[in-house]
Protein backbone atom coordinates (compact mmCIF):
# COMPACT_ATOMS: atom_id res chain seq x y z
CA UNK A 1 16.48 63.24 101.39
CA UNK A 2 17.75 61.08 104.69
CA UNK A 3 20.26 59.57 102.39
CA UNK A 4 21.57 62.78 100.96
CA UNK A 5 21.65 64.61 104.54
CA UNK A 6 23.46 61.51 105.46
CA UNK A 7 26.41 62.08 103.20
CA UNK A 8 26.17 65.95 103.97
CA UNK A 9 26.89 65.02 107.31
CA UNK A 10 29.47 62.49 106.61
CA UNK A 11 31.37 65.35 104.33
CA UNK A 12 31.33 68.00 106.85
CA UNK A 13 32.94 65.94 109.14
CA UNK A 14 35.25 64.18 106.94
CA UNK A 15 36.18 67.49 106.07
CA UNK A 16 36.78 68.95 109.96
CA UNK A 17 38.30 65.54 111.10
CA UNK A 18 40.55 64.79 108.37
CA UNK A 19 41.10 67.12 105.35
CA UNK A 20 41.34 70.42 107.64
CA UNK A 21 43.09 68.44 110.60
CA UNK A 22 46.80 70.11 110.93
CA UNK A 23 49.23 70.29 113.79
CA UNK A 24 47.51 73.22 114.79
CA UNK A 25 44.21 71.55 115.20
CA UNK A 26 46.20 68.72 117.10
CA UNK A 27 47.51 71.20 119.43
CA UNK A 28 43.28 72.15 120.07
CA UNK A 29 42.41 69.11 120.39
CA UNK A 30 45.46 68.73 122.98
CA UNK A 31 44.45 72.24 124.80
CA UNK A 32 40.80 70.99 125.33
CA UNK A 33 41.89 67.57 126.64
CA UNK A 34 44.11 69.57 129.56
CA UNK A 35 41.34 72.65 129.93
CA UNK A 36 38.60 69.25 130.59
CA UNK A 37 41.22 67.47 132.85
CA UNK A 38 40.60 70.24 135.47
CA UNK A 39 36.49 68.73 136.33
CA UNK A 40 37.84 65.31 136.62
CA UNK A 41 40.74 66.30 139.15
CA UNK A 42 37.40 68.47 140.67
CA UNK A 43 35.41 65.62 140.63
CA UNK A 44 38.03 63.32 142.21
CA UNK A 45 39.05 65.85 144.83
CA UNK A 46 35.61 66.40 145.46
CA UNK A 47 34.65 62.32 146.15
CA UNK A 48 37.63 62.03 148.52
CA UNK A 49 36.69 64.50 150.21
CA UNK A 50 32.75 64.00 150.15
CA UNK A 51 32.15 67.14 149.56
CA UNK A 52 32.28 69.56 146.97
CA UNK A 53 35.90 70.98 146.62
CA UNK A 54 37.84 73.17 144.24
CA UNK A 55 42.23 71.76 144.60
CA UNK A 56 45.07 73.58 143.67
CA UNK A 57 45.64 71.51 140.28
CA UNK A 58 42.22 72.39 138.80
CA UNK A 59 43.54 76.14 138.70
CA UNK A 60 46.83 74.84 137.58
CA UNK A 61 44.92 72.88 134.81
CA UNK A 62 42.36 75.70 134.12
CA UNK A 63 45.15 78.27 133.35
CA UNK A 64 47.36 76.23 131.24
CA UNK A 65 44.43 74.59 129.35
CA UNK A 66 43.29 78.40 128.81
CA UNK A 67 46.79 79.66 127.31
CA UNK A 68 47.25 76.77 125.46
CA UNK A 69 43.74 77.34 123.93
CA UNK A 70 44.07 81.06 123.81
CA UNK A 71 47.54 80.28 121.92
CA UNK A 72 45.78 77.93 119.61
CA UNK A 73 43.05 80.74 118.86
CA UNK A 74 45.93 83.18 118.25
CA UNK A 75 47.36 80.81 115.29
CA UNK A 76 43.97 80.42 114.08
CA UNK A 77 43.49 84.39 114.37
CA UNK A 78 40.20 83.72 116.12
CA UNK A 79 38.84 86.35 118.33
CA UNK A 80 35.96 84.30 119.03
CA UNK A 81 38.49 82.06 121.20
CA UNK A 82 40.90 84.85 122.27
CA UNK A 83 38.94 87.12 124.23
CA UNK A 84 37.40 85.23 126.47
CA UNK A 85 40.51 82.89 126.99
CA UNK A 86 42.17 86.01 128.05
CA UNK A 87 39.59 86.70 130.61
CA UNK A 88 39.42 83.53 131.95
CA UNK A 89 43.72 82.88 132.54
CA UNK A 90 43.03 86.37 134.64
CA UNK A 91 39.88 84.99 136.72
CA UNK A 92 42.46 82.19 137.21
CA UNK A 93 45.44 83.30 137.85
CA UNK A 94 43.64 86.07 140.58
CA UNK A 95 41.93 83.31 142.59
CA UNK A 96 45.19 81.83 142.78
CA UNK A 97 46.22 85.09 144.25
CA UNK A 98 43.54 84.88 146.80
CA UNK A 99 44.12 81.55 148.20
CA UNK A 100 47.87 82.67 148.38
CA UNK A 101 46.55 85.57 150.35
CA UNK A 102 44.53 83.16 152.34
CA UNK A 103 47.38 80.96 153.54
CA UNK A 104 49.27 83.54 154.50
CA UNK A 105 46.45 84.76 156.74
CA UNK A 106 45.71 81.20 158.16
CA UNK A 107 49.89 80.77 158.63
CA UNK A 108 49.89 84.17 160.23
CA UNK A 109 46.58 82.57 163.03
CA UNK A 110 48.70 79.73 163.54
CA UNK A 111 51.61 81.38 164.81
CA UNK A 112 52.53 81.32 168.26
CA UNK A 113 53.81 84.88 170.14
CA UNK A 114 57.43 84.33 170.90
């Protein structure tokens, strides 16, 4: 029984890895290595700083690992990936927006009356 489940096993993934393995699961495999980039930027950001702290490039990161994954589920007609890809780039994109909005407010403190 172990012996046959070990085959199974080895099967299934010779069968994702290699027989099924096209330029389109390349381009996955690419959009997940960019989409997990974003914690270890975190995570270095965050040990500089010695504290726990989101920079710029992990929402750079986040979004283009998201439309690269949400293009990848597009050419694999997968809804499953799509919709909440789409939902994410826009929880992205709008903090983005709100640190914008934040600078401006800090740049508009910092400025002297002339």
């Amino acid at each position: 029984m172990l012996m046959r489940l070990s085959h199974d096993i080895g099967l299934y993934f010779y069968d994702i890895v290699i027989a099924r393995f096209d330029l389109w699961a390349a381009f996955g495999v690419l959009a997940q290595f960019v989409f997990g980039a974003r914690f270890i930027v975190q995570w270095i950001a965050s040990e500089k700083a010695e504290k726990s702290v989101i920079p710029m490039g992990f929402w750079f990161l986040s979004i283009a690992g998201g439309l690269m994954t949400m293009v990848y589920g597009f050419a694999r007609r997968d809804i499953v990936i799509i919709l909440p890809q789409t939902l994410s780039i826009f929880i992205y994109v709008r903090n983005l927006m709100l640190i914008a909005k934040d600078a401006r407010k800090r740049a508009g403190e910092v400025e002297l009356p002339t």
